[in-house]
PDB file of N, CA and C in Angstrom:
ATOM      1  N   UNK A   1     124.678  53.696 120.739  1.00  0.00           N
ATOM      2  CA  UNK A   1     123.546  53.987 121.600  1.00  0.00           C
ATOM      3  C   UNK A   1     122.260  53.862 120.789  1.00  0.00           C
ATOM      4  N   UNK A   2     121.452  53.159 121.384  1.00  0.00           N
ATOM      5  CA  UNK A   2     120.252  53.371 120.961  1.00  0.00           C
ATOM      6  C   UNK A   2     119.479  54.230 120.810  1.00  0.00           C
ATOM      7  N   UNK A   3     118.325  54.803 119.869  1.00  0.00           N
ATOM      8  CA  UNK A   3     117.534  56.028 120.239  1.00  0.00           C
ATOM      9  C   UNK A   3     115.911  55.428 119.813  1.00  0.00           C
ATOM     10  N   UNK A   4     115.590  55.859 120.883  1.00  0.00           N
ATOM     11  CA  UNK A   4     113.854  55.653 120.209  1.00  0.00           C
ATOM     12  C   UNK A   4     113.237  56.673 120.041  1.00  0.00           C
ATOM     13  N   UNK A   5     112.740  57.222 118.691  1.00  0.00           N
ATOM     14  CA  UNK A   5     111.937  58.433 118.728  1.00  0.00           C
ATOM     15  C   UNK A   5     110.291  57.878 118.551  1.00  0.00           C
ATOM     16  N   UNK A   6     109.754  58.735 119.067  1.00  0.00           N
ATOM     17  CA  UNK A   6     108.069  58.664 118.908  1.00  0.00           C
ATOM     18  C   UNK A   6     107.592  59.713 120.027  1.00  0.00           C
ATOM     19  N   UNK A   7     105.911  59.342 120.352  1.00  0.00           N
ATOM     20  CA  UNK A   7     105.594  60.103 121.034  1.00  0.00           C
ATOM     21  C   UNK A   7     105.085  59.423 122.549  1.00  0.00           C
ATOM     22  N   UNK A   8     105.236  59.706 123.509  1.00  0.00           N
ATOM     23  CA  UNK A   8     105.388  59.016 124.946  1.00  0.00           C
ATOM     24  C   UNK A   8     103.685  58.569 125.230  1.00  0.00           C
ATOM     25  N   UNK A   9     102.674  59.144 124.667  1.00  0.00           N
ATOM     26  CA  UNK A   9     101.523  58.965 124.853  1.00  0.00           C
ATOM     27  C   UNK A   9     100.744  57.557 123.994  1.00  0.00           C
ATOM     28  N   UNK A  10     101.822  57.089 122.748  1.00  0.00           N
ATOM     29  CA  UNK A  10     101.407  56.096 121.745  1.00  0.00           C
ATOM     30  C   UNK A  10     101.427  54.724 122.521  1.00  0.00           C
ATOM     31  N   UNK A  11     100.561  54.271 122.336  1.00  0.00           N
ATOM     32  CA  UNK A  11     100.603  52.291 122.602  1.00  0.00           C
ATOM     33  C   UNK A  11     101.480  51.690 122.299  1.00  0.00           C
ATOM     34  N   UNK A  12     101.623  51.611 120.875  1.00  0.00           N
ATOM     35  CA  UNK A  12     103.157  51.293 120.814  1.00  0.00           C
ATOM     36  C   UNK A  12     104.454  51.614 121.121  1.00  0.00           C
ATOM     37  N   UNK A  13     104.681  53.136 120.801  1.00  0.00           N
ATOM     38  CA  UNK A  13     105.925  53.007 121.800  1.00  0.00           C
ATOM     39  C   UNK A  13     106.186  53.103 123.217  1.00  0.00           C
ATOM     40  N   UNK A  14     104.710  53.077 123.996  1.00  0.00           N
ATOM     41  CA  UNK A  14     104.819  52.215 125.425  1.00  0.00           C
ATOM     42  C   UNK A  14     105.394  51.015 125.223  1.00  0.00           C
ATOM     43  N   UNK A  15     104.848  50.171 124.875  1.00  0.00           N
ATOM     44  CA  UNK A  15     105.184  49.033 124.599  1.00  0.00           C
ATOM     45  C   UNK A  15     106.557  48.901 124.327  1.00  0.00           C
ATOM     46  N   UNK A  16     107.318  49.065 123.281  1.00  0.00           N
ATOM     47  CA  UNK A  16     108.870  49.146 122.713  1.00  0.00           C
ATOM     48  C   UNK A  16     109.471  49.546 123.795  1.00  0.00           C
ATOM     49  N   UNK A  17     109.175  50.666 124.886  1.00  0.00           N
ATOM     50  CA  UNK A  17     110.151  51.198 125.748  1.00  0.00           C
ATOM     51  C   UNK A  17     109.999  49.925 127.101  1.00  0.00           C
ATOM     52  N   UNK A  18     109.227  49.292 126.822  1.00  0.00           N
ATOM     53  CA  UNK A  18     108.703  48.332 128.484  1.00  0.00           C
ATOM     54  C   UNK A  18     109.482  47.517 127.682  1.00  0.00           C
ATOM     55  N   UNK A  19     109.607  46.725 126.963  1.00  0.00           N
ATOM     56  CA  UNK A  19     110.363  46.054 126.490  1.00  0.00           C
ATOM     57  C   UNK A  19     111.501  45.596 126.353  1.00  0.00           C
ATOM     58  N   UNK A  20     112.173  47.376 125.977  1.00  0.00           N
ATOM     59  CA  UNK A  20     113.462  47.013 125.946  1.00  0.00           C
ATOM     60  C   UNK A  20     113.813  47.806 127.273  1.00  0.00           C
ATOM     61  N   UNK A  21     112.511  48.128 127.988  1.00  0.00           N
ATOM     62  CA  UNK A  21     113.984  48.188 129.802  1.00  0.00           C
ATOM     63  C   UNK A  21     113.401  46.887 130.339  1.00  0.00           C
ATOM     64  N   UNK A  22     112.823  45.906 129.891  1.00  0.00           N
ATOM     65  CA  UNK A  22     112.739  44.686 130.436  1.00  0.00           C
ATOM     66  C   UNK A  22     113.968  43.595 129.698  1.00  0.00           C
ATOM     67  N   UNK A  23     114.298  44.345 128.590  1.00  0.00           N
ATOM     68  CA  UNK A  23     115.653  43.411 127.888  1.00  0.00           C
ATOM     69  C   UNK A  23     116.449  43.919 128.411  1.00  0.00           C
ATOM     70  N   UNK A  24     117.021  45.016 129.108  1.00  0.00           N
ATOM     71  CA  UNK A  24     118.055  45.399 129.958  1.00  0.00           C
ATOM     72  C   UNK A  24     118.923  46.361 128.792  1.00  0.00           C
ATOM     73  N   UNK A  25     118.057  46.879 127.507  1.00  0.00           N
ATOM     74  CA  UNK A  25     118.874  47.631 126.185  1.00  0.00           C
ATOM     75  C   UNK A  25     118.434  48.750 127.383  1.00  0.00           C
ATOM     76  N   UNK A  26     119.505  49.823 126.941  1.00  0.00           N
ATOM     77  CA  UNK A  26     119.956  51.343 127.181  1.00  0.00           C
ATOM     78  C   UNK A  26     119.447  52.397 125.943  1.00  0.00           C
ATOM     79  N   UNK A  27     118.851  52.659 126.236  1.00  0.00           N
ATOM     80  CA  UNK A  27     118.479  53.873 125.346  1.00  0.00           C
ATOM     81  C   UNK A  27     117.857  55.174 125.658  1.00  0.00           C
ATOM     82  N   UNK A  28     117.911  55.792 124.408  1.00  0.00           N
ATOM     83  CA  UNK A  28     118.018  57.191 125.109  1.00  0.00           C
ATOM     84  C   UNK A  28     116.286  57.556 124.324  1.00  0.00           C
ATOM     85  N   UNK A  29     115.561  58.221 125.057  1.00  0.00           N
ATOM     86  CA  UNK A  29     114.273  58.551 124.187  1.00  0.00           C
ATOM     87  C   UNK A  29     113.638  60.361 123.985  1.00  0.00           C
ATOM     88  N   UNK A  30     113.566  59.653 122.323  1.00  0.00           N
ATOM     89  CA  UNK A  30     113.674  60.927 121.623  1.00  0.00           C
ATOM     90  C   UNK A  30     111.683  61.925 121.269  1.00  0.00           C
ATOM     91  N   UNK A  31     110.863  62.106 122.062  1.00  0.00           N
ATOM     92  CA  UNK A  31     109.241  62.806 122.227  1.00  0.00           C
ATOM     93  C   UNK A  31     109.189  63.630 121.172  1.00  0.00           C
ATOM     94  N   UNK A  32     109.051  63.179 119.986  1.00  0.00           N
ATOM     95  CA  UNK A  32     108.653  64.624 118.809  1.00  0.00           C
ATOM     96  C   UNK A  32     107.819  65.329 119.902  1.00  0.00           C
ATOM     97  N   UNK A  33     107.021  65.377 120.208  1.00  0.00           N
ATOM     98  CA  UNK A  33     105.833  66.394 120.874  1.00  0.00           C
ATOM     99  C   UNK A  33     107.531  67.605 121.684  1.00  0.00           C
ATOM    100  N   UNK A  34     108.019  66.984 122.276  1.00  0.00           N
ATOM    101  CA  UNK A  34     108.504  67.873 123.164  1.00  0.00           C
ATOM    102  C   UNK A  34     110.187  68.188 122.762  1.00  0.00           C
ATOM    103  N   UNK A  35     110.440  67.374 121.806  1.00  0.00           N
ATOM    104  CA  UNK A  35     111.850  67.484 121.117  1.00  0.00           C
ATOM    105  C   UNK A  35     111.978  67.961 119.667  1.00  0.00           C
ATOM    106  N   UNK A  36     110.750  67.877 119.132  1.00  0.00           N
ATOM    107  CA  UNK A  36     110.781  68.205 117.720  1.00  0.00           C
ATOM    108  C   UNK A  36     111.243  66.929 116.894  1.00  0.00           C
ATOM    109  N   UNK A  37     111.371  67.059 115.927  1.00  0.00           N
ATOM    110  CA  UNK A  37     111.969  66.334 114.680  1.00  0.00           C
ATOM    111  C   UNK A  37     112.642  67.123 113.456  1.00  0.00           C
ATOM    112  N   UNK A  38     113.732  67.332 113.169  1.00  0.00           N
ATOM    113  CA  UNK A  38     114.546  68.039 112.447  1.00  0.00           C
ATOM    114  C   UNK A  38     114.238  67.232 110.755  1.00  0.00           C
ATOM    115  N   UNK A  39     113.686  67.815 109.964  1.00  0.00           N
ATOM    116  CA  UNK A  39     113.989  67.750 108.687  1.00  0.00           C
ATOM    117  C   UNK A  39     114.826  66.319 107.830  1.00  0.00           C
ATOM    118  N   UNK A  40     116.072  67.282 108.553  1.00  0.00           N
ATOM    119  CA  UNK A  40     117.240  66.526 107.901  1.00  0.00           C
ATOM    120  C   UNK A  40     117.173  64.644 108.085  1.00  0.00           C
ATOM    121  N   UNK A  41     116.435  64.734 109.785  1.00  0.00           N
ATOM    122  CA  UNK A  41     116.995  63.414 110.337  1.00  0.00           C
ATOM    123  C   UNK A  41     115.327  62.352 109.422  1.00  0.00           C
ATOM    124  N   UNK A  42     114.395  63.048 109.553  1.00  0.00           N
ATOM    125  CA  UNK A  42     113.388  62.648 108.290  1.00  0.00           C
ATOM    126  C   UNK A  42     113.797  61.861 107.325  1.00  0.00           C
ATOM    127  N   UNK A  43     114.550  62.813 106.533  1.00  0.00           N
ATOM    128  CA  UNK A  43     115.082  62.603 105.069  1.00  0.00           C
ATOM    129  C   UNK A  43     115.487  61.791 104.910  1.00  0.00           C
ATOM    130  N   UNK A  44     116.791  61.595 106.346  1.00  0.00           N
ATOM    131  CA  UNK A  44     117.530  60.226 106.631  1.00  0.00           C
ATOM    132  C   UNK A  44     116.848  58.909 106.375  1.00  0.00           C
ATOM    133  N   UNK A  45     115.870  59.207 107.183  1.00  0.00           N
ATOM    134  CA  UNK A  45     115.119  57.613 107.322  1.00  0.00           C
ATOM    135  C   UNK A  45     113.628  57.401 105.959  1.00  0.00           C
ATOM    136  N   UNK A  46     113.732  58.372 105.577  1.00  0.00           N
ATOM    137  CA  UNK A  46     113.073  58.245 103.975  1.00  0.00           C
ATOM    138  C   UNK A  46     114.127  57.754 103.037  1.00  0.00           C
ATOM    139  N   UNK A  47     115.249  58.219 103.203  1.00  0.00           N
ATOM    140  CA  UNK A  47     116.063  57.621 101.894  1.00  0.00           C
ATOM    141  C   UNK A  47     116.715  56.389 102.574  1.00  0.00           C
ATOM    142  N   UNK A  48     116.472  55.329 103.759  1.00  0.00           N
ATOM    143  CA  UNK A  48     117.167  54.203 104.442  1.00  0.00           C
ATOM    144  C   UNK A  48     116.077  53.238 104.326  1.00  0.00           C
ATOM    145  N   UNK A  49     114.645  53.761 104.512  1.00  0.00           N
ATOM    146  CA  UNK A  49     113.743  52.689 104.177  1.00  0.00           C
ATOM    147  C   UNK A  49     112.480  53.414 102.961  1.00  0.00           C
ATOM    148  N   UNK A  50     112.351  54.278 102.973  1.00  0.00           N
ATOM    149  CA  UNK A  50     111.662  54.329 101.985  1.00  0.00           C
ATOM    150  C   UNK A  50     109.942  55.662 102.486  1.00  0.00           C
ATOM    151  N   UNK A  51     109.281  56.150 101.395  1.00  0.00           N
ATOM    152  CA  UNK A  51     108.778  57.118 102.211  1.00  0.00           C
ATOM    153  C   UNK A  51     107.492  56.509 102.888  1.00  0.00           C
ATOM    154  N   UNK A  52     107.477  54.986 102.445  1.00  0.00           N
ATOM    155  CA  UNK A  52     105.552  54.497 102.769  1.00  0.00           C
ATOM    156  C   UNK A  52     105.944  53.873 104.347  1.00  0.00           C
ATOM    157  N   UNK A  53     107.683  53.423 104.299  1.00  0.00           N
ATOM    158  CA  UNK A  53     107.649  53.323 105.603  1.00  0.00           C
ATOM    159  C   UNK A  53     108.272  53.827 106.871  1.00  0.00           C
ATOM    160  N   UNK A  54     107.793  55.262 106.306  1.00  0.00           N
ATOM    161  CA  UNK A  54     108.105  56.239 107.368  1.00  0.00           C
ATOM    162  C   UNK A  54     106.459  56.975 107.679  1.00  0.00           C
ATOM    163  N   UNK A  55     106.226  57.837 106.395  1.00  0.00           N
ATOM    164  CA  UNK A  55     104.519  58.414 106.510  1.00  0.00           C
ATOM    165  C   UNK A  55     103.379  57.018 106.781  1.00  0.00           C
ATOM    166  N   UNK A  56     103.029  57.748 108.122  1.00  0.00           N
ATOM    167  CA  UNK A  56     101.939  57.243 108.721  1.00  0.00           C
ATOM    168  C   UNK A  56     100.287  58.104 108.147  1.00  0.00           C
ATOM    169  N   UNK A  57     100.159  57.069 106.969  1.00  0.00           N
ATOM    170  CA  UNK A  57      99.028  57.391 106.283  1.00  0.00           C
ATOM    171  C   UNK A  57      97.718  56.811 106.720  1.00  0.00           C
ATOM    172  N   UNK A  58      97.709  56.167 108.233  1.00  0.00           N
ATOM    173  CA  UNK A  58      96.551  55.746 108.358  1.00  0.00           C
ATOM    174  C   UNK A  58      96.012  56.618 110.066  1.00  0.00           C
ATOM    175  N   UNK A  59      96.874  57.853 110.468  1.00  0.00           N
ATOM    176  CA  UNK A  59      96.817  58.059 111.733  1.00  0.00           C
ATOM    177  C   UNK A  59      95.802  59.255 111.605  1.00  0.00           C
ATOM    178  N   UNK A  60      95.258  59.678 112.151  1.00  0.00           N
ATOM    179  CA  UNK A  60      94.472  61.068 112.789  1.00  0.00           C
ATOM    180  C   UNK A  60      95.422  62.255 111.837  1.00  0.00           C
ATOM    181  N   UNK A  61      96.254  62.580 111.934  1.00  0.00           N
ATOM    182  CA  UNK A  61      97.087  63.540 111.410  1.00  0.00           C
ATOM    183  C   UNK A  61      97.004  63.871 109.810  1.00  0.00           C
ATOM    184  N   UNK A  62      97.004  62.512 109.547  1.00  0.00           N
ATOM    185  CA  UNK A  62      97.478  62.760 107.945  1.00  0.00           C
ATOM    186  C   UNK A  62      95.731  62.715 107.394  1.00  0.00           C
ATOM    187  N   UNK A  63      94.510  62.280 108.093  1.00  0.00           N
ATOM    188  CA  UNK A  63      93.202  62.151 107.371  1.00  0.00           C
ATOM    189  C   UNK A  63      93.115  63.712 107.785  1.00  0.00           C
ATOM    190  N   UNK A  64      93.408  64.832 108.736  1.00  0.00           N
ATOM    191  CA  UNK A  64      93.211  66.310 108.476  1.00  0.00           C
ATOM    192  C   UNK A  64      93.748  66.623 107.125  1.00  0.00           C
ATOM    193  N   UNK A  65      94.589  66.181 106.709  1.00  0.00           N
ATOM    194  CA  UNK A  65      95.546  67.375 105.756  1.00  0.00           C
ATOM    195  C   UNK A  65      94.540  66.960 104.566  1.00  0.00           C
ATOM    196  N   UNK A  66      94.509  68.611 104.068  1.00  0.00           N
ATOM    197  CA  UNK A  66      93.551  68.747 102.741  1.00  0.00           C
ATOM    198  C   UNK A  66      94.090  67.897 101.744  1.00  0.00           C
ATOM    199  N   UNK A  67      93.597  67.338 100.789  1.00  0.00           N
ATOM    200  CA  UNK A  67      93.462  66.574  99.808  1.00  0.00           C
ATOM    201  C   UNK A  67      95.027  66.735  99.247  1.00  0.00           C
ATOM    202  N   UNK A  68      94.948  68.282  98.434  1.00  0.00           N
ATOM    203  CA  UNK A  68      95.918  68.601  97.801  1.00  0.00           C
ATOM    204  C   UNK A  68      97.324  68.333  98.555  1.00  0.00           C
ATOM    205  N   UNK A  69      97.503  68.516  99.825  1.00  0.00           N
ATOM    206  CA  UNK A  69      98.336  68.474 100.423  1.00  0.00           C
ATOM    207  C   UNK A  69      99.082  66.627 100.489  1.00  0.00           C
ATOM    208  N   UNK A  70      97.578  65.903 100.687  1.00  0.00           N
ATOM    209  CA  UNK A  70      98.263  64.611 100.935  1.00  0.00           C
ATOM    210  C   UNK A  70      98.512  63.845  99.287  1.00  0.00           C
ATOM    211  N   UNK A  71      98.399  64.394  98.240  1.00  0.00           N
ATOM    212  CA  UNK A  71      98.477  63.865  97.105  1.00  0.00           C
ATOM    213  C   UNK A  71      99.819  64.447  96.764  1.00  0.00           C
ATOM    214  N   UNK A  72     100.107  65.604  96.970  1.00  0.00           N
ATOM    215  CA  UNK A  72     101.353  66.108  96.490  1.00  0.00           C
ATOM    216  C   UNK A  72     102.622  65.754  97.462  1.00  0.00           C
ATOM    217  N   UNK A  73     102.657  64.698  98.232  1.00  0.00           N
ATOM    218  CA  UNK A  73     103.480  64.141  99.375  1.00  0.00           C
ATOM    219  C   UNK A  73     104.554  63.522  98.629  1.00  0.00           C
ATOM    220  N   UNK A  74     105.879  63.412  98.298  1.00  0.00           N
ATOM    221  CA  UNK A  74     106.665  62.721  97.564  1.00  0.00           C
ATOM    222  C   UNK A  74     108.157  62.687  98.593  1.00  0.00           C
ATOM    223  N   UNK A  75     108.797  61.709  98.420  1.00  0.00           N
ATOM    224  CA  UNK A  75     110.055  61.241  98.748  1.00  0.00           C
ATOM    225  C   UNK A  75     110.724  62.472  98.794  1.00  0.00           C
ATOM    226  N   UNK A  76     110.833  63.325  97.845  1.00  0.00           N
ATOM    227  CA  UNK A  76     111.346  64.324  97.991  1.00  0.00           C
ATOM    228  C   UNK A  76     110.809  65.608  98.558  1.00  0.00           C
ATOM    229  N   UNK A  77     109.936  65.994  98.889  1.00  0.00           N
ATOM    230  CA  UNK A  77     109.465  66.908 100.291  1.00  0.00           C
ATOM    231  C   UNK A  77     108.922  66.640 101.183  1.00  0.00           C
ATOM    232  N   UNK A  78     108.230  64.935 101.763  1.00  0.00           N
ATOM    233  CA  UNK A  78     107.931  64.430 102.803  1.00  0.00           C
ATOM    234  C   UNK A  78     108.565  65.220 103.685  1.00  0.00           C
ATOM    235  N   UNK A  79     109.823  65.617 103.796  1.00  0.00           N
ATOM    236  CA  UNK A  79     110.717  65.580 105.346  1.00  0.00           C
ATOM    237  C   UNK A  79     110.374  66.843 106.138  1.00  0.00           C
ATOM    238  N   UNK A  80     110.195  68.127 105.054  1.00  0.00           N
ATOM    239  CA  UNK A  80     109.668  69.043 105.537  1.00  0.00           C
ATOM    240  C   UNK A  80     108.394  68.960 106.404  1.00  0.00           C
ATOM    241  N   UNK A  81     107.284  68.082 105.525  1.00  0.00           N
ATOM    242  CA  UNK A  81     106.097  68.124 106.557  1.00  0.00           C
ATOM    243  C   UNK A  81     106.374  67.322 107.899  1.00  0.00           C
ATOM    244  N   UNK A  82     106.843  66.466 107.685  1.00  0.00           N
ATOM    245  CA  UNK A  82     107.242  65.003 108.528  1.00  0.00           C
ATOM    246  C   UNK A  82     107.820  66.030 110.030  1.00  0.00           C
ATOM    247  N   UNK A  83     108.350  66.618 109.263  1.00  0.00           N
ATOM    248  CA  UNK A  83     109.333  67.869 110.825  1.00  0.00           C
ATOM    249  C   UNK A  83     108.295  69.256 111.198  1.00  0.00           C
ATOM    250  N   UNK A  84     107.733  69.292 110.458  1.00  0.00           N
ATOM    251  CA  UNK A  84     106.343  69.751 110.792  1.00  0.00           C
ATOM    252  C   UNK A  84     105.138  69.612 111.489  1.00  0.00           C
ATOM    253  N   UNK A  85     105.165  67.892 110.860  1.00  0.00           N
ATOM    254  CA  UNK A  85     104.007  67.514 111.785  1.00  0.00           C
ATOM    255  C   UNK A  85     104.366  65.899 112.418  1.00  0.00           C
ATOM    256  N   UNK A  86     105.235  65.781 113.266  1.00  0.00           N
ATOM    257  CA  UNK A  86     105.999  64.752 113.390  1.00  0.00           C
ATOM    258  C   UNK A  86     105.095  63.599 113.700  1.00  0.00           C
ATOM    259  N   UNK A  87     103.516  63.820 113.779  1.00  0.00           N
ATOM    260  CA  UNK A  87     102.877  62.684 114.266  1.00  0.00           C
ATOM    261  C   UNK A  87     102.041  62.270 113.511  1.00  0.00           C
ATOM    262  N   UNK A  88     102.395  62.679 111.536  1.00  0.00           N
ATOM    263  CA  UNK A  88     103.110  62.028 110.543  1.00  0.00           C
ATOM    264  C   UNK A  88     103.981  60.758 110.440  1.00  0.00           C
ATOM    265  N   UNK A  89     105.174  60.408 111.430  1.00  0.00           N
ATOM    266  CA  UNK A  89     105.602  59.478 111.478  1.00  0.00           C
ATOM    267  C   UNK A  89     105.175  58.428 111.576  1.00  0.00           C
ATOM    268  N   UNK A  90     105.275  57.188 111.109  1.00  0.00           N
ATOM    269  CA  UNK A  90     105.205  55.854 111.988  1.00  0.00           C
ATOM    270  C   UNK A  90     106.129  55.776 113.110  1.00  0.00           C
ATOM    271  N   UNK A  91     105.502  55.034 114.293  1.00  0.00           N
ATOM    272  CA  UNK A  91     106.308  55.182 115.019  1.00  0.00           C
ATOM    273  C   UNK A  91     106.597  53.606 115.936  1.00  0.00           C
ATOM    274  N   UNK A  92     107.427  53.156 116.731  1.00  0.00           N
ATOM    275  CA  UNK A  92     108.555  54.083 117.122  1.00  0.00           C
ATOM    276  C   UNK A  92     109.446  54.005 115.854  1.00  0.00           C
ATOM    277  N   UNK A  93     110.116  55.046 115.565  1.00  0.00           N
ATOM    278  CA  UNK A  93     111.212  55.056 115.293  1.00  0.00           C
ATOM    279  C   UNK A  93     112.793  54.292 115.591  1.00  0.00           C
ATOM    280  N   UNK A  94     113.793  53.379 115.759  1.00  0.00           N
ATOM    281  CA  UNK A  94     114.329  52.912 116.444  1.00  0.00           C
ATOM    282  C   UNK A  94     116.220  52.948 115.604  1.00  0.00           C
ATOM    283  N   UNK A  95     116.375  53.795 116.060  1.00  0.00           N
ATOM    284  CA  UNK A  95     118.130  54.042 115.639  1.00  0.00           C
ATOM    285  C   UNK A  95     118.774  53.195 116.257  1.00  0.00           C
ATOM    286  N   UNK A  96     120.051  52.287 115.840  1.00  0.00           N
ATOM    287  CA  UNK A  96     120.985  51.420 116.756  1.00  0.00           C
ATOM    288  C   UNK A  96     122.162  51.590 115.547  1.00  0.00           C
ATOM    289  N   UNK A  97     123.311  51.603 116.490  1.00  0.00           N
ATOM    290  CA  UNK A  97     124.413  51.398 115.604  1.00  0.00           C
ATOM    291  C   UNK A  97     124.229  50.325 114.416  1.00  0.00           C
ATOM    292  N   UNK A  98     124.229  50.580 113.271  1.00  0.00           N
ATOM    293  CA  UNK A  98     124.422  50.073 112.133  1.00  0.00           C
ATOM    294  C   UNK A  98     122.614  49.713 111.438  1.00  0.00           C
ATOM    295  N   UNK A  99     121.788  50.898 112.042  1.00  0.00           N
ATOM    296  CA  UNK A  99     120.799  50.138 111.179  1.00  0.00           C
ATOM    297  C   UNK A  99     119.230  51.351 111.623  1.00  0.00           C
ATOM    298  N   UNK A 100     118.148  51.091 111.229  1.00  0.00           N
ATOM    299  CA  UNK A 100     117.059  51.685 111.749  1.00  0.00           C
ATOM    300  C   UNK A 100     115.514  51.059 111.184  1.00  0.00           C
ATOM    301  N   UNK A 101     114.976  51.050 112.182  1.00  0.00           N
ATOM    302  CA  UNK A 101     113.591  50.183 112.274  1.00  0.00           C
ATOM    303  C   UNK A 101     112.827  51.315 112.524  1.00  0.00           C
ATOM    304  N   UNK A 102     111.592  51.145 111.591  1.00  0.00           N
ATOM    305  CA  UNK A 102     110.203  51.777 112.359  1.00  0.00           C
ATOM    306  C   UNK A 102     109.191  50.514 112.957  1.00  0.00           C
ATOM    307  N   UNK A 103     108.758  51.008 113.677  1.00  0.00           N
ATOM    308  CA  UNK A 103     107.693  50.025 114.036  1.00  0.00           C
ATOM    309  C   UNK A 103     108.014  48.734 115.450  1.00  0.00           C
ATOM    310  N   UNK A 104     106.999  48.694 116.185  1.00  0.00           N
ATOM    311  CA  UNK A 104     107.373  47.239 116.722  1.00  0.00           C
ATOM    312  C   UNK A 104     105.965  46.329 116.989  1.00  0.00           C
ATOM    313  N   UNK A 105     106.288  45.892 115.830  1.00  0.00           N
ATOM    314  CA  UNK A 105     104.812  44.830 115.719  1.00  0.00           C
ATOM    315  C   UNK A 105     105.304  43.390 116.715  1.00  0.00           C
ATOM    316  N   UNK A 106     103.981  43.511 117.275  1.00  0.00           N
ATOM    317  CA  UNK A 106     104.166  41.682 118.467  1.00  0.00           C
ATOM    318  C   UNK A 106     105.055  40.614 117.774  1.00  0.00           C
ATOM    319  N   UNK A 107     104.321  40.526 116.183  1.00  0.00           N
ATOM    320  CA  UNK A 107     105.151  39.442 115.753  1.00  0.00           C
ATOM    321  C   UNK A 107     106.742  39.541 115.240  1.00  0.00           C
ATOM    322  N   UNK A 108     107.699  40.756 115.861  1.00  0.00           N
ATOM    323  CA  UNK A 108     108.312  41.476 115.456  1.00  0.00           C
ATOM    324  C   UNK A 108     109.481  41.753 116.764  1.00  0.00           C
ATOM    325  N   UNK A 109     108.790  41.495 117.539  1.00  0.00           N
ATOM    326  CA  UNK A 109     109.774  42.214 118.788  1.00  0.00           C
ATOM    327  C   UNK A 109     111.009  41.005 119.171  1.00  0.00           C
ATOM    328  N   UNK A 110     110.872  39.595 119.210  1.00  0.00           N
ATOM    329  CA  UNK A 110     112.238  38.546 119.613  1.00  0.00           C
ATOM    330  C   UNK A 110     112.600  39.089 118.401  1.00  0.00           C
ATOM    331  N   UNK A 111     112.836  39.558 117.202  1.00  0.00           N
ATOM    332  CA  UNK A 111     114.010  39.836 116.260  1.00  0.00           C
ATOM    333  C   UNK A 111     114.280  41.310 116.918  1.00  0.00           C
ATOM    334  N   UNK A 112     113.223  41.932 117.025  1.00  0.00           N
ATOM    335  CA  UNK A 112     113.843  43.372 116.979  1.00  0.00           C
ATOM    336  C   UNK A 112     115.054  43.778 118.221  1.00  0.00           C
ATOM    337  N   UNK A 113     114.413  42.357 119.519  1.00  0.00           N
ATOM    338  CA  UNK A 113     115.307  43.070 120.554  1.00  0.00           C
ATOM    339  C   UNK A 113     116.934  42.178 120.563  1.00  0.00           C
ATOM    340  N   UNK A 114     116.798  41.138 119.662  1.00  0.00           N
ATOM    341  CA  UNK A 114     117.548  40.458 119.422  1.00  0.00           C
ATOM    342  C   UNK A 114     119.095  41.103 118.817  1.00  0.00           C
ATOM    343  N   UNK A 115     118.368  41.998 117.203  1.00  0.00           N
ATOM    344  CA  UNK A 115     119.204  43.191 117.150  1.00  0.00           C
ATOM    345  C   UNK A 115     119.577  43.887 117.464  1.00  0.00           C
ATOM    346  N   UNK A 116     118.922  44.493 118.582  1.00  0.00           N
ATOM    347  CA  UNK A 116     118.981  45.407 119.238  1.00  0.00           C
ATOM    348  C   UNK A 116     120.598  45.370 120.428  1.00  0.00           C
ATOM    349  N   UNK A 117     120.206  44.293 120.610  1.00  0.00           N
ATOM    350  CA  UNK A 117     121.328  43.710 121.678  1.00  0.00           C
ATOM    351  C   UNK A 117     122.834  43.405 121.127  1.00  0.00           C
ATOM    352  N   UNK A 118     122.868  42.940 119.807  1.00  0.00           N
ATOM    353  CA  UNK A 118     123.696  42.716 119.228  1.00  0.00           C
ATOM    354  C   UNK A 118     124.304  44.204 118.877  1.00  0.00           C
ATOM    355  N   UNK A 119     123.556  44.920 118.655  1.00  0.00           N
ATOM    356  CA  UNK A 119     124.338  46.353 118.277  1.00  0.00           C
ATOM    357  C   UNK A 119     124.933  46.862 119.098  1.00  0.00           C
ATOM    358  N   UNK A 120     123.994  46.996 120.870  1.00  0.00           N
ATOM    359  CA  UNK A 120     124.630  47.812 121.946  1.00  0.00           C
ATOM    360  C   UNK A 120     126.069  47.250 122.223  1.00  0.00           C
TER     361      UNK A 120
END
């Protein structure tokens, strides 16, 4: 099963969800705002791709956090804030059997739904 996490109000993951119910993919969608984001599942996708492409360092969220806070950000306690402040993430988020994507850039989406299909 597919999962898309993000937040229902973002441009982009409007976009990703019109998409893939216009590719006819099934998925299930996951609203940090109204579902949270657990820690653990963070961590996951920090140690699968890495922490620059998970923290969304260019959004509204992360230019609040005091200085000290965004300098002392590391691979290894990202996940806590990340489940804290989930809109921290890049988003969408995109889980499929055997794999996980952030992001769905235009020049990006015939591969992404391509995979996508192949997994369901």
């Amino acid at each position: 099963m597919v999962t898309v996490y993000g937040i229902k109000n973002c441009d982009t993951v409007k976009r990703a969800r019109k998409a893939l119910d216009a590719a006819g993919i099934d998925y299930r969608f996951h609203d940090f705002k109204t579902d949270g984001l657990e820690s653990a599942k963070a961590q996951q996708w920090i140690d699968a791709l890495g922490l620059d492409a998970v923290l969304n360092r260019r959004g509204t969220t992360w230019r609040r956090l005091d200085e000290t806070s965004r300098e002392g950000v590391t691979a290894d306690n990202a996940a806590a804030l990340l489940a804290s402040q989930p809109s921290l993430v890049k988003r969408p988020v995109i889980e499929y059997p055997g794999g996980v994507r952030i992001g769905f850039a235009r020049t990006d989406e015939t591969t992404i739904l391509a995979e996508l299909r192949g997994a369901s």
